[in-house]
PDB file of N, CA and C in Angstrom:
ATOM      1  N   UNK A   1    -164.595 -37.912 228.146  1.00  0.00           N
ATOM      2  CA  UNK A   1    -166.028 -38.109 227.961  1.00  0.00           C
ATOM      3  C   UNK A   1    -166.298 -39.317 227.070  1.00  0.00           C
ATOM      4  N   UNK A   2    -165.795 -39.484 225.954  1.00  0.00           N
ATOM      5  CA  UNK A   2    -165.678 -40.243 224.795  1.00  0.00           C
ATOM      6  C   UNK A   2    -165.920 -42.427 225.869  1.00  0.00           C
ATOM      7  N   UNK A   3    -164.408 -41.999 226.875  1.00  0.00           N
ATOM      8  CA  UNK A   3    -164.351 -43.185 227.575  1.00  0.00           C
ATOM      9  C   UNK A   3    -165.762 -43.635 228.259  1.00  0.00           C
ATOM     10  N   UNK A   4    -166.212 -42.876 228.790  1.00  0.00           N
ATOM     11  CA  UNK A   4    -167.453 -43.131 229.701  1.00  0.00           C
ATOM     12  C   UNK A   4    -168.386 -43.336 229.137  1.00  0.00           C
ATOM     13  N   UNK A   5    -168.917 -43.275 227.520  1.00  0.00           N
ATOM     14  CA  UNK A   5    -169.592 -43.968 226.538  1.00  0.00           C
ATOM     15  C   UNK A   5    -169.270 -44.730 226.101  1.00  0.00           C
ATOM     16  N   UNK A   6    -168.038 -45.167 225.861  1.00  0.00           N
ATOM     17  CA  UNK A   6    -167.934 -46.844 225.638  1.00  0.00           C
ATOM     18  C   UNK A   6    -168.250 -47.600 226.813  1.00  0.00           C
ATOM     19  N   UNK A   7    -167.920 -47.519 227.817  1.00  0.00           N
ATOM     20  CA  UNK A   7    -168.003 -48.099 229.155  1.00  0.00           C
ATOM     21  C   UNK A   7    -169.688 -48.108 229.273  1.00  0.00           C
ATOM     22  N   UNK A   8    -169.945 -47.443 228.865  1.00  0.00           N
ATOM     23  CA  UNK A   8    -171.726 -47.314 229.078  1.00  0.00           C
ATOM     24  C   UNK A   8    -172.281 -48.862 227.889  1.00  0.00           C
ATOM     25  N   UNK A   9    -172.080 -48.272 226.749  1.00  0.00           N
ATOM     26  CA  UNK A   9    -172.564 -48.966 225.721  1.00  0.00           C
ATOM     27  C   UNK A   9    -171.777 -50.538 225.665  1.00  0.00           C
ATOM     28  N   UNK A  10    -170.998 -50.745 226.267  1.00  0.00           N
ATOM     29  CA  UNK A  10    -170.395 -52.226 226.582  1.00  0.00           C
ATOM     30  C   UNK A  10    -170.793 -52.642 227.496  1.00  0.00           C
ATOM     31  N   UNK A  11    -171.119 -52.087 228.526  1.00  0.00           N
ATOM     32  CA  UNK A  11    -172.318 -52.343 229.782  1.00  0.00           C
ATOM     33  C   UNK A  11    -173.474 -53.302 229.441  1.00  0.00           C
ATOM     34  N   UNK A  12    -174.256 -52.232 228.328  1.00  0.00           N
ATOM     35  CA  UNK A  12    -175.445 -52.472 227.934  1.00  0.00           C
ATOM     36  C   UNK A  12    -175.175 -53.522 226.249  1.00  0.00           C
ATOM     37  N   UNK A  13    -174.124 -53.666 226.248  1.00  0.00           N
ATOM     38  CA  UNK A  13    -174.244 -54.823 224.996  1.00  0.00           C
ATOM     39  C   UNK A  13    -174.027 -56.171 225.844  1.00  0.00           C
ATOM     40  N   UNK A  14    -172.932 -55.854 227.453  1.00  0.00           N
ATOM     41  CA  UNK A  14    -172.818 -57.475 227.983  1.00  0.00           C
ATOM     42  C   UNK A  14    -174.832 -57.846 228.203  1.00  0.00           C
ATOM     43  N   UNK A  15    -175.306 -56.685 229.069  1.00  0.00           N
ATOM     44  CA  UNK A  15    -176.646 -57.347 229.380  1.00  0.00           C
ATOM     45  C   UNK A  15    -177.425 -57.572 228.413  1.00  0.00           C
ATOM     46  N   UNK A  16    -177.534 -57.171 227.220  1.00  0.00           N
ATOM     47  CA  UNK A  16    -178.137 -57.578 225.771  1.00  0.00           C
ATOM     48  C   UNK A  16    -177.984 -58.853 225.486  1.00  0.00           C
ATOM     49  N   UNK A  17    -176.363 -59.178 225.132  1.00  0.00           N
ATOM     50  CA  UNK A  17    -176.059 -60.620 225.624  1.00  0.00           C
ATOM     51  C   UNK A  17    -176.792 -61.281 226.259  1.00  0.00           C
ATOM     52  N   UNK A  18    -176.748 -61.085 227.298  1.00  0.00           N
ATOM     53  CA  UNK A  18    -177.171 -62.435 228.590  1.00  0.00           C
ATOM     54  C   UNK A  18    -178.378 -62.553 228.514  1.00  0.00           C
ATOM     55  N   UNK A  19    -179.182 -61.224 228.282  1.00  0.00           N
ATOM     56  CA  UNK A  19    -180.837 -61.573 228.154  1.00  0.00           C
ATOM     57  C   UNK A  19    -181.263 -62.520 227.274  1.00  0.00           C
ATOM     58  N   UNK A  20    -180.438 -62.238 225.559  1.00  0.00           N
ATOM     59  CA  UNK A  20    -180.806 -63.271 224.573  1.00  0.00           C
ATOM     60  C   UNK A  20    -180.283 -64.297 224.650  1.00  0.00           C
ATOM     61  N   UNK A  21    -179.449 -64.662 225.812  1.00  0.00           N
ATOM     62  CA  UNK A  21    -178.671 -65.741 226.013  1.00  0.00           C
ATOM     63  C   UNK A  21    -180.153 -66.376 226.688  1.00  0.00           C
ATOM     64  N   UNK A  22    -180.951 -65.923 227.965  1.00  0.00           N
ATOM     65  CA  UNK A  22    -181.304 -66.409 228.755  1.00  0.00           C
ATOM     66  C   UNK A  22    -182.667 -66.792 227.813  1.00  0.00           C
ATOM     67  N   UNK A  23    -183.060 -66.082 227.603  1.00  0.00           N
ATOM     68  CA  UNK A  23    -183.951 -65.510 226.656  1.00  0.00           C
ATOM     69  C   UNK A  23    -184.309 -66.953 225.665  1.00  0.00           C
ATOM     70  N   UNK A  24    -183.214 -67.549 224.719  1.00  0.00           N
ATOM     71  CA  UNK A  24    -182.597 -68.549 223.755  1.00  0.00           C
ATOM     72  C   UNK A  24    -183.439 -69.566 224.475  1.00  0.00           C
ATOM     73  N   UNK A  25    -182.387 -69.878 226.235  1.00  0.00           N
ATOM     74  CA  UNK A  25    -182.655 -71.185 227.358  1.00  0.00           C
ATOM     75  C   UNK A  25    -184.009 -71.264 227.484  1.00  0.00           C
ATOM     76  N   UNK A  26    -184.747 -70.183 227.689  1.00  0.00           N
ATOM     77  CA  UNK A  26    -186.071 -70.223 228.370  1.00  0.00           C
ATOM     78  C   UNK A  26    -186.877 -71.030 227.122  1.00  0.00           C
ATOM     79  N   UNK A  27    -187.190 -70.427 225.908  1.00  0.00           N
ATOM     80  CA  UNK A  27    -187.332 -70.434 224.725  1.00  0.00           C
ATOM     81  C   UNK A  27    -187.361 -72.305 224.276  1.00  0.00           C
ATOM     82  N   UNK A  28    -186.146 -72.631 224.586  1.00  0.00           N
ATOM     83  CA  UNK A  28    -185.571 -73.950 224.581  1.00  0.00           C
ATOM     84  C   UNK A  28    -185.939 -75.004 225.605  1.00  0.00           C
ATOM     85  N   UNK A  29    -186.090 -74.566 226.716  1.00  0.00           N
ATOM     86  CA  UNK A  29    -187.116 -75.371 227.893  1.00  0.00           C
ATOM     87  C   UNK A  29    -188.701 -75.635 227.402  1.00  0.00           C
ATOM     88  N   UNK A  30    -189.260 -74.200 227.141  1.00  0.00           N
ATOM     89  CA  UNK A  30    -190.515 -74.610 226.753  1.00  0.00           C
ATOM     90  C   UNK A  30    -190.915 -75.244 225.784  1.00  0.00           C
ATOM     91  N   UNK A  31    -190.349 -75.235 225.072  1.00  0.00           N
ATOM     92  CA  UNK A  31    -189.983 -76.079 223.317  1.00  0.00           C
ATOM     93  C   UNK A  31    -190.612 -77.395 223.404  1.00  0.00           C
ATOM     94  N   UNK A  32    -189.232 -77.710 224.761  1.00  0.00           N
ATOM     95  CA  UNK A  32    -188.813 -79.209 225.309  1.00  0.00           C
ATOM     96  C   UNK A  32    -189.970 -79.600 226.114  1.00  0.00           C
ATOM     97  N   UNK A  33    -190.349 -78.769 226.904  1.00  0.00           N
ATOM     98  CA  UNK A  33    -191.792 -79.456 227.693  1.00  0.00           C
ATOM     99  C   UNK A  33    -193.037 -79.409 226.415  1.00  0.00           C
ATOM    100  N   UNK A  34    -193.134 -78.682 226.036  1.00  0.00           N
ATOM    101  CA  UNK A  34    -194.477 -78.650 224.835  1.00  0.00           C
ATOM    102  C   UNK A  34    -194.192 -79.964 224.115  1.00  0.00           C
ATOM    103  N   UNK A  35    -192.928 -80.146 223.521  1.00  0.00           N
ATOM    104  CA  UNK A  35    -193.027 -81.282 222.516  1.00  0.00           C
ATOM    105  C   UNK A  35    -193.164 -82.343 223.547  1.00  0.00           C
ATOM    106  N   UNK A  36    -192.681 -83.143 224.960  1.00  0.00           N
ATOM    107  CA  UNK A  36    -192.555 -83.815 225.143  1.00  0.00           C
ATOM    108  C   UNK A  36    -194.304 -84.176 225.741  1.00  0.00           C
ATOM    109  N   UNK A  37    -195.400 -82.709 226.076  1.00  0.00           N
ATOM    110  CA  UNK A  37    -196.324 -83.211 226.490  1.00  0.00           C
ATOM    111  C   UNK A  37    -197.419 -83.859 224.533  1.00  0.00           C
ATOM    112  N   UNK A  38    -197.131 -82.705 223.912  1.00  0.00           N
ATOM    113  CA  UNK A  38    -197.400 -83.297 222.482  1.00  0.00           C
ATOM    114  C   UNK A  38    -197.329 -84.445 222.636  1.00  0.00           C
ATOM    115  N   UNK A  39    -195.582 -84.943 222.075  1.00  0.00           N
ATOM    116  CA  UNK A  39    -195.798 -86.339 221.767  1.00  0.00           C
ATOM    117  C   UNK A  39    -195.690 -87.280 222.405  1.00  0.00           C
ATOM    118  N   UNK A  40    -196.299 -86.743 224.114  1.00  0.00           N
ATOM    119  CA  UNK A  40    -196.749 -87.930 224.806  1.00  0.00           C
ATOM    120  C   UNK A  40    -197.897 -88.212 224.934  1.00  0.00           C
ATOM    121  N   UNK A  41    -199.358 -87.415 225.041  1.00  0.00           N
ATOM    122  CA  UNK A  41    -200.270 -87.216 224.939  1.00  0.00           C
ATOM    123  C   UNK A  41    -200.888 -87.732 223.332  1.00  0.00           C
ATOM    124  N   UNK A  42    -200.795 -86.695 222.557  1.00  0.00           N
ATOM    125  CA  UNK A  42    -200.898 -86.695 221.282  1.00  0.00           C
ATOM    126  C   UNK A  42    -200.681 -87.605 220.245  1.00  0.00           C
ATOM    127  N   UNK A  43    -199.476 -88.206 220.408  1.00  0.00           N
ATOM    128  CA  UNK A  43    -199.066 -88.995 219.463  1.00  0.00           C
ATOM    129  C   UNK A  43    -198.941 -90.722 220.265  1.00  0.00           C
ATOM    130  N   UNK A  44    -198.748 -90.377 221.555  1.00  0.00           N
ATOM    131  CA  UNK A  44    -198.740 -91.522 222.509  1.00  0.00           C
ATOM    132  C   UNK A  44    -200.098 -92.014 223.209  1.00  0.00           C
ATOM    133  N   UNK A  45    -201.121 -91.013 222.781  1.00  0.00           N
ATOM    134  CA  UNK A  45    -202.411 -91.184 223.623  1.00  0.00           C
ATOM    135  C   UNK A  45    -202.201 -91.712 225.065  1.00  0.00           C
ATOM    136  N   UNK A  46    -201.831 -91.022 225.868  1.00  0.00           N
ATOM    137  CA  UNK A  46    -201.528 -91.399 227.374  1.00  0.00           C
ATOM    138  C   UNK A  46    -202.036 -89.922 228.425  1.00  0.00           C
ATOM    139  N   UNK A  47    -202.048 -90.191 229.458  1.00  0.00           N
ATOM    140  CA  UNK A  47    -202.209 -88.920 229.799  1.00  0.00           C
ATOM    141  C   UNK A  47    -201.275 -88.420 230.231  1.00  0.00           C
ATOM    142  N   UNK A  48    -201.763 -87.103 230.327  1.00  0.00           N
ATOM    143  CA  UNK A  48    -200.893 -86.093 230.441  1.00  0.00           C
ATOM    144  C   UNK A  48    -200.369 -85.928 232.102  1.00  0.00           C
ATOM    145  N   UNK A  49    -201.097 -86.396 233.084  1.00  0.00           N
ATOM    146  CA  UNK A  49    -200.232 -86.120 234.293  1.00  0.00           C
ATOM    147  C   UNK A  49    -199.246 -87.174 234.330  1.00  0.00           C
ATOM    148  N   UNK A  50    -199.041 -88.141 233.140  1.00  0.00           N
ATOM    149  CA  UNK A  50    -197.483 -88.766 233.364  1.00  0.00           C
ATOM    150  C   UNK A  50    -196.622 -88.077 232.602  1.00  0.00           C
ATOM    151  N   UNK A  51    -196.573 -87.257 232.119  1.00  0.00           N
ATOM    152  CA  UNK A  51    -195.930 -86.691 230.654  1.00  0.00           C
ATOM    153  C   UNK A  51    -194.146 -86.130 231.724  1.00  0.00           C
ATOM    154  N   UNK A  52    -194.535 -85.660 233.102  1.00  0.00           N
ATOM    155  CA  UNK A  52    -193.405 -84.860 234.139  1.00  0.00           C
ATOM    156  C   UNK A  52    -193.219 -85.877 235.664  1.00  0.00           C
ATOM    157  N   UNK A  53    -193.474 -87.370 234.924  1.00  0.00           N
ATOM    158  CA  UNK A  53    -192.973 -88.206 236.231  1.00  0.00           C
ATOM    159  C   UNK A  53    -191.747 -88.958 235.881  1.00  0.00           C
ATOM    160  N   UNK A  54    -191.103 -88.786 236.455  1.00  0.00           N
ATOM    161  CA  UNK A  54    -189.508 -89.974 236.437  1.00  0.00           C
ATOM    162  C   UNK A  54    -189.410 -90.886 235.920  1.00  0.00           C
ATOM    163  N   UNK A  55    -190.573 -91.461 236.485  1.00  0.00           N
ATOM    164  CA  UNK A  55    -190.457 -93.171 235.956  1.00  0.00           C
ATOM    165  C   UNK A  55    -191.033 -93.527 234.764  1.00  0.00           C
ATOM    166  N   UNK A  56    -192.452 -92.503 233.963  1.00  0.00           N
ATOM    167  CA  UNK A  56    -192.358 -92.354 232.801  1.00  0.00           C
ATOM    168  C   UNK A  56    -190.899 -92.544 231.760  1.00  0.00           C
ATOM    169  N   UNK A  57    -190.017 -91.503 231.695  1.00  0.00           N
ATOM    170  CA  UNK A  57    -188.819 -91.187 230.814  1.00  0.00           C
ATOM    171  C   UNK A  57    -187.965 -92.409 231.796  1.00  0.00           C
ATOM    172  N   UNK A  58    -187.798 -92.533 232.601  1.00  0.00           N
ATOM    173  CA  UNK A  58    -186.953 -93.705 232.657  1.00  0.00           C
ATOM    174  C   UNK A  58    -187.693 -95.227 232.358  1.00  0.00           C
ATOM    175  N   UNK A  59    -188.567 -95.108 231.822  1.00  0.00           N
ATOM    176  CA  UNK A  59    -188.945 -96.490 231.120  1.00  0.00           C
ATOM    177  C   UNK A  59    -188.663 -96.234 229.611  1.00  0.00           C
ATOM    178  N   UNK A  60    -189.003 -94.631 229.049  1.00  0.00           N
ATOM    179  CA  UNK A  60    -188.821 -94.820 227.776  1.00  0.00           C
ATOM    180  C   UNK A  60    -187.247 -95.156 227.583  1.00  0.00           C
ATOM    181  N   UNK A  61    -186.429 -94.355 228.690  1.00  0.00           N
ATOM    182  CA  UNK A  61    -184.985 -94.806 227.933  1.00  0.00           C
ATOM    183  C   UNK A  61    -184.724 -96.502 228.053  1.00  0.00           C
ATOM    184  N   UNK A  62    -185.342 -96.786 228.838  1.00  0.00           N
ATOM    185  CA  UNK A  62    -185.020 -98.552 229.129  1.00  0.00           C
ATOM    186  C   UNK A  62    -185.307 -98.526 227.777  1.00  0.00           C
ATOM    187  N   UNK A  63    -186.439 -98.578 227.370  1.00  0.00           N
ATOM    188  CA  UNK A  63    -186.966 -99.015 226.428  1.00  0.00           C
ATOM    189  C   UNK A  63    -186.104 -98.612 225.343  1.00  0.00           C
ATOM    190  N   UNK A  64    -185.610 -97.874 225.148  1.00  0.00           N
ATOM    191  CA  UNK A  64    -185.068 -97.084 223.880  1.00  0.00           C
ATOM    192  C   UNK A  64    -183.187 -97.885 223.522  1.00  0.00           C
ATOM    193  N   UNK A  65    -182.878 -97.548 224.530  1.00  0.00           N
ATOM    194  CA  UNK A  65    -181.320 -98.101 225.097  1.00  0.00           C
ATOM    195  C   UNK A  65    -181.284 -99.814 226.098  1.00  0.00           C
ATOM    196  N   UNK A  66    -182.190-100.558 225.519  1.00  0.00           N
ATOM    197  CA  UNK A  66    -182.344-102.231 226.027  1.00  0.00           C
ATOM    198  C   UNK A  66    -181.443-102.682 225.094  1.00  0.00           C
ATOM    199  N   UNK A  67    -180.734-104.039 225.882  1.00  0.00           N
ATOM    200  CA  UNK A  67    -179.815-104.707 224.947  1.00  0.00           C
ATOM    201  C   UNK A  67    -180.350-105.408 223.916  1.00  0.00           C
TER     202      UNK A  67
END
């Protein structure tokens, strides 16, 4: 009996894991989009429907990483 409660409760500690794992990522995405519309908008005064276009962030890195 003893076995089939560890097996239970290690079950439920891997998915505890992974949730706060996923949980952490999600957490960390939105972070990353909030600050990047912030301080593109906000601090960049630009608008906001460039804040999630390509060629936006690939000008800032030109810009950032130019010889």
């Amino acid at each position: 009996m003893a076995k089939k409660n560890n097996e239970v409760t290690r079950r439920s500690s891997v998915w505890k894991v992974l949730l706060r794992l996923v949980l952490v990522l999600l957490i960390l995405v939105i972070a990353l989009v909030g600050g990047m519309i912030v301080g593109y908008t906000v601090v960049g005064k630009q608008d906001m429907s460039d804040v999630l276009q390509w060629s936006t962030w690939k000008h800032v890195f030109d810009l950032v990483f130019a010889p």
